[in-house]
PDB file of N, CA and C in Angstrom:
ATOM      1  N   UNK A   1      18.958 -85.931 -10.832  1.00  0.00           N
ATOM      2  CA  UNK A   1      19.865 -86.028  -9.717  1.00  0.00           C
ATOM      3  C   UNK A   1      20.379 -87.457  -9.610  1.00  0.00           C
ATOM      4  N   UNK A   2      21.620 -87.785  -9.252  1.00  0.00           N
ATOM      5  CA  UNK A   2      22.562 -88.993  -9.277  1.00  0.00           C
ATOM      6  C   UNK A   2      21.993 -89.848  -7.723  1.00  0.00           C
ATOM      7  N   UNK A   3      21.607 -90.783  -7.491  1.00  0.00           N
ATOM      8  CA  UNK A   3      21.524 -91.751  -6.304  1.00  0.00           C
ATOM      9  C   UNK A   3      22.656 -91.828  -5.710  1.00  0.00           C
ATOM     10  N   UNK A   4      22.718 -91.022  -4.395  1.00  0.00           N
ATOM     11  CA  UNK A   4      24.176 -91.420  -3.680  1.00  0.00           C
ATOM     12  C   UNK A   4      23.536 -92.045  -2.099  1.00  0.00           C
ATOM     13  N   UNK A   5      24.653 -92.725  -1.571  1.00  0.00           N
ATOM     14  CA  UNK A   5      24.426 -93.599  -0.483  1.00  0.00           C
ATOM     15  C   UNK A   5      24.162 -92.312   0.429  1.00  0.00           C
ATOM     16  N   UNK A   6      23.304 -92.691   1.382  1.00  0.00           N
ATOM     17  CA  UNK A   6      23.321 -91.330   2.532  1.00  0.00           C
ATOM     18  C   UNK A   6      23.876 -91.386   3.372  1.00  0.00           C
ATOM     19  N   UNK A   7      24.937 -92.429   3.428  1.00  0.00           N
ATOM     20  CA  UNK A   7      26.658 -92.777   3.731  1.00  0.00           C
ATOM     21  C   UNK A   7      27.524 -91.389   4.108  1.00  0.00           C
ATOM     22  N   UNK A   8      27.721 -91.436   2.423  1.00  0.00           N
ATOM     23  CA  UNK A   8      28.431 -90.605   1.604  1.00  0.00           C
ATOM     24  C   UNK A   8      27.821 -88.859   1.852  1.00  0.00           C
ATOM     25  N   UNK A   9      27.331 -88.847   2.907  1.00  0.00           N
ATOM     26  CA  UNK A   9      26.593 -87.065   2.531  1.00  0.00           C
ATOM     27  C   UNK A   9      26.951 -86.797   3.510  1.00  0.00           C
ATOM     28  N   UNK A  10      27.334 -85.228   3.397  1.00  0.00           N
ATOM     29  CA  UNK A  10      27.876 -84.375   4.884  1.00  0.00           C
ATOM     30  C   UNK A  10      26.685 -83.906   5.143  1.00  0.00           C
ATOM     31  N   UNK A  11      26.952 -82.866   6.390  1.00  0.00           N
ATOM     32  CA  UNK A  11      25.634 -82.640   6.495  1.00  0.00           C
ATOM     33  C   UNK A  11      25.202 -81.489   5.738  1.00  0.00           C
ATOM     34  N   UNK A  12      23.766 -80.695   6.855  1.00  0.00           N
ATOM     35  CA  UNK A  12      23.106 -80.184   5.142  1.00  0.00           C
ATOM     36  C   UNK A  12      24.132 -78.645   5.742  1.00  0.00           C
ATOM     37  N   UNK A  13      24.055 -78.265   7.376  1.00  0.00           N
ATOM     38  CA  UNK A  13      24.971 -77.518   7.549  1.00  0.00           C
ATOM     39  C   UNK A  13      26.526 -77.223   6.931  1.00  0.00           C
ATOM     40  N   UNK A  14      27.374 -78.623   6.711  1.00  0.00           N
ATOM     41  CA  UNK A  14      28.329 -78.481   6.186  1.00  0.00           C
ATOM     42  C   UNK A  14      28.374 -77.785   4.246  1.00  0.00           C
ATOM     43  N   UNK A  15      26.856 -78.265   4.141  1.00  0.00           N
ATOM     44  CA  UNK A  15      26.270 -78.078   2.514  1.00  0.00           C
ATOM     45  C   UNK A  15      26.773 -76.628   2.546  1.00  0.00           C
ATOM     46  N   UNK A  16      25.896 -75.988   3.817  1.00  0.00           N
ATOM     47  CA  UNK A  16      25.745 -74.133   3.322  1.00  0.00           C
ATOM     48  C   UNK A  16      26.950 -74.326   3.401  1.00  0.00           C
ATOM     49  N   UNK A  17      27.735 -74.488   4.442  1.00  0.00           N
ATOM     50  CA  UNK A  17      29.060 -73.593   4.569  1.00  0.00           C
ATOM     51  C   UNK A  17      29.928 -74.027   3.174  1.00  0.00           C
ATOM     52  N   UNK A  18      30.009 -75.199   2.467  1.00  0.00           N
ATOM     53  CA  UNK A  18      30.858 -75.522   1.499  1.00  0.00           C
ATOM     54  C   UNK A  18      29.949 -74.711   0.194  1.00  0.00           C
ATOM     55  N   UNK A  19      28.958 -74.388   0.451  1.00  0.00           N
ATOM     56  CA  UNK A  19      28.244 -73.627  -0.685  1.00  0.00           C
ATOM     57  C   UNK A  19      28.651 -72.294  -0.808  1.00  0.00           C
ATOM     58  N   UNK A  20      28.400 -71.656   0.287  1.00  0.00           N
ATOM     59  CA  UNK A  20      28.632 -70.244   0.691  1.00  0.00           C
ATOM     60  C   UNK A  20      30.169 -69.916   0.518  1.00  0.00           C
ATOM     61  N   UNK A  21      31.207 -70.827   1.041  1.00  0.00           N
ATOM     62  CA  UNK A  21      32.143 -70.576   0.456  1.00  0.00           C
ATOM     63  C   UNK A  21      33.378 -70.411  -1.520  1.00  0.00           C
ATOM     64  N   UNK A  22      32.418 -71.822  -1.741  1.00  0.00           N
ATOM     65  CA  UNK A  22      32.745 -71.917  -3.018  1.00  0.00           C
ATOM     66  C   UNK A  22      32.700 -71.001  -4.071  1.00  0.00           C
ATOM     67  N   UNK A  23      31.280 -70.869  -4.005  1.00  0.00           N
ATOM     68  CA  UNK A  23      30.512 -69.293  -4.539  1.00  0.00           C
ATOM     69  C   UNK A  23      30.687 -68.153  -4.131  1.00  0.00           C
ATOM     70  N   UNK A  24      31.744 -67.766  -3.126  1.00  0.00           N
ATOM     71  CA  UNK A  24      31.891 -66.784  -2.528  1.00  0.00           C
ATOM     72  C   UNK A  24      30.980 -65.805  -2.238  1.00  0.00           C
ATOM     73  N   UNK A  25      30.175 -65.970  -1.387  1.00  0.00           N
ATOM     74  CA  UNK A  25      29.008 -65.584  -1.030  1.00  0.00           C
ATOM     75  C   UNK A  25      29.372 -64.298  -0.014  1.00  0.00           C
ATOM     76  N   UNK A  26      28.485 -62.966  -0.482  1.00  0.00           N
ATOM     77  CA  UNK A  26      28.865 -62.281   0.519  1.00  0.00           C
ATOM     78  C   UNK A  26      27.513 -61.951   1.824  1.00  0.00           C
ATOM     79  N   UNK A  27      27.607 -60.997   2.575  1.00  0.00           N
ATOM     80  CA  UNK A  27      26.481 -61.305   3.172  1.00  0.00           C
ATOM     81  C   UNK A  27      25.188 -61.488   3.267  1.00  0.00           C
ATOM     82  N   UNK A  28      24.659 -61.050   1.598  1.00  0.00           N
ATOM     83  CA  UNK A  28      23.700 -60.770   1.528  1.00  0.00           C
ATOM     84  C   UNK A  28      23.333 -61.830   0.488  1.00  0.00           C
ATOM     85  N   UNK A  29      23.427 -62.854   1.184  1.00  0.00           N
ATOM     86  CA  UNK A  29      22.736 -64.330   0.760  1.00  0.00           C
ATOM     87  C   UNK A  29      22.067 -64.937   2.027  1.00  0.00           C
ATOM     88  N   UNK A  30      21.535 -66.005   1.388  1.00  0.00           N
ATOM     89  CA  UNK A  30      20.815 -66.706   3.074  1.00  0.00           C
ATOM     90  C   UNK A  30      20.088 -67.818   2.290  1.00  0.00           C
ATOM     91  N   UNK A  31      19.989 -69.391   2.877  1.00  0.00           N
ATOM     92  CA  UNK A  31      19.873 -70.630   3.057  1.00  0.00           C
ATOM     93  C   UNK A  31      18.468 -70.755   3.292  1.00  0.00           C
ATOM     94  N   UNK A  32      17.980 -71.906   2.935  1.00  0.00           N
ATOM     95  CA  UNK A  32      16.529 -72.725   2.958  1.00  0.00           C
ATOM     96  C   UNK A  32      16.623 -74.034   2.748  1.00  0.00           C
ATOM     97  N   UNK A  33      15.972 -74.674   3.328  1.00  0.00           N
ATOM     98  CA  UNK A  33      15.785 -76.141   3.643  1.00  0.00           C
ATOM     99  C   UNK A  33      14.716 -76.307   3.354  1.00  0.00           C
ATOM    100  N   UNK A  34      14.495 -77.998   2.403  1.00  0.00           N
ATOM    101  CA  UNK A  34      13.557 -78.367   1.730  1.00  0.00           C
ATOM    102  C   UNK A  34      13.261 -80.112   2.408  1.00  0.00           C
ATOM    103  N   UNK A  35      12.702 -80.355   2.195  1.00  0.00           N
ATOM    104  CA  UNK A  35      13.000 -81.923   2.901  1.00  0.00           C
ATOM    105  C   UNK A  35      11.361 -82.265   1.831  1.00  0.00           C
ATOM    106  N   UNK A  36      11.289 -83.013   1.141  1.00  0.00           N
ATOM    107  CA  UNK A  36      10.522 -83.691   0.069  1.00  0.00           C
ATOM    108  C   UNK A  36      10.568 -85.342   0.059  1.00  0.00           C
ATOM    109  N   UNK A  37      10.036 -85.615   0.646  1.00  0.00           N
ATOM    110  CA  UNK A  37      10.014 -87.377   0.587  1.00  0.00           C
ATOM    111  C   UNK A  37      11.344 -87.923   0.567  1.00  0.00           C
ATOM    112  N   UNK A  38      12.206 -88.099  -0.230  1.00  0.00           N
ATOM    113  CA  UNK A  38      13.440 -88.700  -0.504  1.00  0.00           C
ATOM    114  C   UNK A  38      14.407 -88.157  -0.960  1.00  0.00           C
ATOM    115  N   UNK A  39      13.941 -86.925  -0.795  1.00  0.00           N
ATOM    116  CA  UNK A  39      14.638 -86.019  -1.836  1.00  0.00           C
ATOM    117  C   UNK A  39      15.030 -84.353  -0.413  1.00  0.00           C
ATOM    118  N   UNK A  40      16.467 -84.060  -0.761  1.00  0.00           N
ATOM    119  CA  UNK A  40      16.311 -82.796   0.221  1.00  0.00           C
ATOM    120  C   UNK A  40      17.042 -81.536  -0.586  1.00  0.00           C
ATOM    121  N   UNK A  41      16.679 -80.683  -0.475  1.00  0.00           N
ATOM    122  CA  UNK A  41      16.919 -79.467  -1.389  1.00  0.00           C
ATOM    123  C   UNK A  41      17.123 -78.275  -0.140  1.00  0.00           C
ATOM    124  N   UNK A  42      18.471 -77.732  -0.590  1.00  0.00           N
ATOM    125  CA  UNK A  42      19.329 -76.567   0.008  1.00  0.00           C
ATOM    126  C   UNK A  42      18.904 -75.246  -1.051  1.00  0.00           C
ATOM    127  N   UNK A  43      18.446 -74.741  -0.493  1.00  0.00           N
ATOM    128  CA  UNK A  43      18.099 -72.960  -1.147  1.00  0.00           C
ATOM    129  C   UNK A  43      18.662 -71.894  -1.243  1.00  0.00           C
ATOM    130  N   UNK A  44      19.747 -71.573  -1.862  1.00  0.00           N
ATOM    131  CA  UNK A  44      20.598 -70.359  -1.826  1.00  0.00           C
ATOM    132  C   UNK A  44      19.862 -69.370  -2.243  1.00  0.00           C
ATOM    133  N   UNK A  45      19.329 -67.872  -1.599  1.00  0.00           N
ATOM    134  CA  UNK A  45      18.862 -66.860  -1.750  1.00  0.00           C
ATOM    135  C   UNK A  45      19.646 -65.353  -2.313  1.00  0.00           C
ATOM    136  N   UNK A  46      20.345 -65.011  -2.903  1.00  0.00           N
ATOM    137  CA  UNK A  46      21.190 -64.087  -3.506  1.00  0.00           C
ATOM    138  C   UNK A  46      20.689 -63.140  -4.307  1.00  0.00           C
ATOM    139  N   UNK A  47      21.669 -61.775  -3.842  1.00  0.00           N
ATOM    140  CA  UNK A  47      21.359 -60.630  -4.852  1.00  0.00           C
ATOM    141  C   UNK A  47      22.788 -60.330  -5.726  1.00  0.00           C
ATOM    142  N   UNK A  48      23.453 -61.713  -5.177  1.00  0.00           N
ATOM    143  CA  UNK A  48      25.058 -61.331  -5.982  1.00  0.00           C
ATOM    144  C   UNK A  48      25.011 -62.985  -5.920  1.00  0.00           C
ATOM    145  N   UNK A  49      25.040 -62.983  -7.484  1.00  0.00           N
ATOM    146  CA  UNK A  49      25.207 -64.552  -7.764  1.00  0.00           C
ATOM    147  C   UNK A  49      26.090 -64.679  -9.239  1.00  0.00           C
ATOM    148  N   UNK A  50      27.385 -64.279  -9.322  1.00  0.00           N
ATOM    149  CA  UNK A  50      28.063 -64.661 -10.965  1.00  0.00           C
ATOM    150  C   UNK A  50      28.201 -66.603 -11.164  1.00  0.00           C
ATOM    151  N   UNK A  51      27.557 -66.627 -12.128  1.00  0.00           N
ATOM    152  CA  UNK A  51      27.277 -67.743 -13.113  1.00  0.00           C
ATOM    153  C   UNK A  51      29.264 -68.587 -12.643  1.00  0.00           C
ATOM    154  N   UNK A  52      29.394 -69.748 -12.225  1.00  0.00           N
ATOM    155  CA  UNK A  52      30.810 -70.431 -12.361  1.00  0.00           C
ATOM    156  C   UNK A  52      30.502 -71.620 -12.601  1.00  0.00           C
ATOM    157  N   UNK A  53      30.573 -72.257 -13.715  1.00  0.00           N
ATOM    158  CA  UNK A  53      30.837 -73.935 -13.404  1.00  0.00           C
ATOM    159  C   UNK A  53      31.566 -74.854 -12.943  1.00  0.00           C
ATOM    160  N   UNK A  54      32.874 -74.152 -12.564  1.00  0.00           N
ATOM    161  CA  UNK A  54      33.488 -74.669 -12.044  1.00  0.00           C
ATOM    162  C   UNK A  54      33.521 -74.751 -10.308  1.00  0.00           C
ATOM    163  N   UNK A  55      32.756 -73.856  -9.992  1.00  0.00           N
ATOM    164  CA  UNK A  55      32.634 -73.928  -8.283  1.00  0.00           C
ATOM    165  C   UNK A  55      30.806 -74.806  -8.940  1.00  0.00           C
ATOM    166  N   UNK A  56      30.243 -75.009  -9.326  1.00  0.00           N
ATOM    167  CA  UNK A  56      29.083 -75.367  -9.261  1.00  0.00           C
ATOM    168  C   UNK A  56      29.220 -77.031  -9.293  1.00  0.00           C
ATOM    169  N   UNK A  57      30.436 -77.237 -10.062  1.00  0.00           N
ATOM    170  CA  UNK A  57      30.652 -78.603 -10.010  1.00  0.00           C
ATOM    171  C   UNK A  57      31.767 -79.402  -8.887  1.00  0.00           C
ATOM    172  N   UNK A  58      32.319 -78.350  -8.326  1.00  0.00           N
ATOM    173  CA  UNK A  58      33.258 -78.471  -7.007  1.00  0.00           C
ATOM    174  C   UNK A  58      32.318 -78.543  -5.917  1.00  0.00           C
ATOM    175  N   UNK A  59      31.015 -77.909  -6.094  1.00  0.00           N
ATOM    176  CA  UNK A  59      30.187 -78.507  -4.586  1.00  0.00           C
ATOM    177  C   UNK A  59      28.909 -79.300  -4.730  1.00  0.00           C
ATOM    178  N   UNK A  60      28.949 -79.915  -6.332  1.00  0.00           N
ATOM    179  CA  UNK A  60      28.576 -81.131  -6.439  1.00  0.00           C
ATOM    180  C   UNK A  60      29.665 -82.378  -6.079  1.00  0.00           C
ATOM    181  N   UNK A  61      30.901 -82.178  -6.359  1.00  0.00           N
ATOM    182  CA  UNK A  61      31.625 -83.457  -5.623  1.00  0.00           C
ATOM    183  C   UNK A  61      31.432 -83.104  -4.178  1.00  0.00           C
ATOM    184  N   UNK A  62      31.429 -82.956  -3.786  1.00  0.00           N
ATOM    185  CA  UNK A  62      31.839 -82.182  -2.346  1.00  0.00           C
ATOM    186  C   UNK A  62      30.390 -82.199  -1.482  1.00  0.00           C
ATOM    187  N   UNK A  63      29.544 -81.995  -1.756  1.00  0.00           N
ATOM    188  CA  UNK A  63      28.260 -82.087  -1.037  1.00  0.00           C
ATOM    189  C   UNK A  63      26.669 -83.622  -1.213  1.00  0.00           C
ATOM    190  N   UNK A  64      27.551 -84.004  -2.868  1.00  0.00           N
ATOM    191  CA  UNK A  64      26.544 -84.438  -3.658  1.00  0.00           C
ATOM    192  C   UNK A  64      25.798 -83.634  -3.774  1.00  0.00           C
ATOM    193  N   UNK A  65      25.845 -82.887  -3.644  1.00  0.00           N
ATOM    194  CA  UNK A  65      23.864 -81.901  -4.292  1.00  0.00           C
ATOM    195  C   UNK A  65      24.507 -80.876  -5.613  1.00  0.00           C
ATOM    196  N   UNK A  66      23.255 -81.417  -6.455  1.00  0.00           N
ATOM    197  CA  UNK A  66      23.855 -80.570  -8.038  1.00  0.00           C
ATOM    198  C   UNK A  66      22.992 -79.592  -7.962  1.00  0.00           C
ATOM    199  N   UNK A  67      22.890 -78.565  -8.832  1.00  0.00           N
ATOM    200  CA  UNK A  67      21.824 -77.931  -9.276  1.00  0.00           C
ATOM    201  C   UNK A  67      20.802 -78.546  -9.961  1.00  0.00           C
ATOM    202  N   UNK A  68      19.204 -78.169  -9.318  1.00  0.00           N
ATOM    203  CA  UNK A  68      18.660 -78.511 -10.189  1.00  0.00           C
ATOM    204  C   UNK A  68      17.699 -77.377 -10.184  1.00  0.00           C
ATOM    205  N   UNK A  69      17.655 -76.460 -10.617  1.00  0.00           N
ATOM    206  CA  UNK A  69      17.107 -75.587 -10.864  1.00  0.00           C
ATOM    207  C   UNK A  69      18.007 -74.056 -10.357  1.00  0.00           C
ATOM    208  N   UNK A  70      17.578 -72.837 -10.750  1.00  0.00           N
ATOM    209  CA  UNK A  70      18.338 -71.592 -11.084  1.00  0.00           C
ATOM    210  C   UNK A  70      16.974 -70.541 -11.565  1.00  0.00           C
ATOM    211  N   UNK A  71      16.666 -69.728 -10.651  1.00  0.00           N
ATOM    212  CA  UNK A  71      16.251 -68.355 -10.978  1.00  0.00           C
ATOM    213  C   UNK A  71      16.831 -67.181 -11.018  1.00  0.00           C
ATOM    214  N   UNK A  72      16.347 -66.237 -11.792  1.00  0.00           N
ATOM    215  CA  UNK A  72      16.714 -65.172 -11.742  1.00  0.00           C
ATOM    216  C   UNK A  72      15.978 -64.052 -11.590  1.00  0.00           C
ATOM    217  N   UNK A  73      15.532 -62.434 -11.346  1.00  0.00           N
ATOM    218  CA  UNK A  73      14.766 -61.731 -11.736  1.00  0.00           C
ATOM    219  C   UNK A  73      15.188 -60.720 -10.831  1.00  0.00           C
ATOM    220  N   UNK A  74      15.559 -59.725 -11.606  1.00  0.00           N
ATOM    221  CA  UNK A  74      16.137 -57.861 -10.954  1.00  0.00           C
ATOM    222  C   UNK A  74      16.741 -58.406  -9.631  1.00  0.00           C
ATOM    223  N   UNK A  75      18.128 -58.944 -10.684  1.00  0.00           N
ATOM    224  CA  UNK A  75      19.386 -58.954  -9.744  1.00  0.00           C
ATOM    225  C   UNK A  75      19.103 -59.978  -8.512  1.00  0.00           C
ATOM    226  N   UNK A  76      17.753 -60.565  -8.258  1.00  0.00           N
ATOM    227  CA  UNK A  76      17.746 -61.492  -6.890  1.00  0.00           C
ATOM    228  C   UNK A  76      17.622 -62.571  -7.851  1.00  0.00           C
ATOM    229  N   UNK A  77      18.469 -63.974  -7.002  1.00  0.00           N
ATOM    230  CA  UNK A  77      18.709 -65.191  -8.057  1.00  0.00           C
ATOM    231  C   UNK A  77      18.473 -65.964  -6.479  1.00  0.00           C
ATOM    232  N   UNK A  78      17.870 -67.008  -7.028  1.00  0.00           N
ATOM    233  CA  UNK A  78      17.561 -68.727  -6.258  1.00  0.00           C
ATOM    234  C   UNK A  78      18.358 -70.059  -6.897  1.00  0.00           C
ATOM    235  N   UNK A  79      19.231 -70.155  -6.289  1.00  0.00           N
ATOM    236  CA  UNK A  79      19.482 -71.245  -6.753  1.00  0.00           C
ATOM    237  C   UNK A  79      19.131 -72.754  -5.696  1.00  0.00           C
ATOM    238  N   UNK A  80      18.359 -74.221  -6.525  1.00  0.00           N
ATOM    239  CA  UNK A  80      18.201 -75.315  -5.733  1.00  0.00           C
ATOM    240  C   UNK A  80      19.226 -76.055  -6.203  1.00  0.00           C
ATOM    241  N   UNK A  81      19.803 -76.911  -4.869  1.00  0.00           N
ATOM    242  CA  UNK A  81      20.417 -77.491  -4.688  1.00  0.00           C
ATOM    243  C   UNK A  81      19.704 -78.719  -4.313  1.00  0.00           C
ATOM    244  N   UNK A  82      19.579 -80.377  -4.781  1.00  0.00           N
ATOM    245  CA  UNK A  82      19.113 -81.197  -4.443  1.00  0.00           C
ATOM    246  C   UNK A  82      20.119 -82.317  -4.460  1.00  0.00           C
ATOM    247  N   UNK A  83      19.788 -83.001  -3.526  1.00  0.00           N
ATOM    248  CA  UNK A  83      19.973 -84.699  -3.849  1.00  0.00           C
ATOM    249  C   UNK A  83      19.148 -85.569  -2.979  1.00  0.00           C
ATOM    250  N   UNK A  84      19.211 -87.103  -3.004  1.00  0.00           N
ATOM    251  CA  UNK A  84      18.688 -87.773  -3.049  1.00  0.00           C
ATOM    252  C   UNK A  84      18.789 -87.927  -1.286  1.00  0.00           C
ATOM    253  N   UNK A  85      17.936 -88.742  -0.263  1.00  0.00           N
ATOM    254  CA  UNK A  85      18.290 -89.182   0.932  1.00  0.00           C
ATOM    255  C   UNK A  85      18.007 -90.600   1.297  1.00  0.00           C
TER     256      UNK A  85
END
């Protein structure tokens, strides 16, 4: 994960909503919050998740938080979202 000023960060609310939208999320997703020492991680929960790099890297500019990690297993997928605080 890239060191960004905690300036520069929206919040983690604005995170879901710019997440949920990008990915076009329909209702049957839902959010988790991580808070780790210095580190804070957004949890997208999904049973409809198509693979885009291009929205994956539109809400890394946009949120700072990249992926860093991606599950999968019978159709339910996790994706973490982290960056630095």
């Amino acid at each position: 994960m890239a060191a960004i000023k905690q300036s520069t960060h929206i919040s983690t609310d604005e995170c879901e909503e710019w997440t949920w939208d990008t990915l076009e999320c329909t209702g049957d997703c839902g959010f988790e919050y991580v808070k780790d020492g210095n580190k804070e991680f957004l949890i997208l929960n999904t049973n409809e998740f198509f693979a885009d790099a291009k929205a994956l890297d539109k809400i890394k500019k946009t949120t700072a938080m990249e992926l860093v990690q991606m599950s999968t297993h019978n159709r339910y997928s996790q994706l973490w979202f982290g960056r630095y605080i």
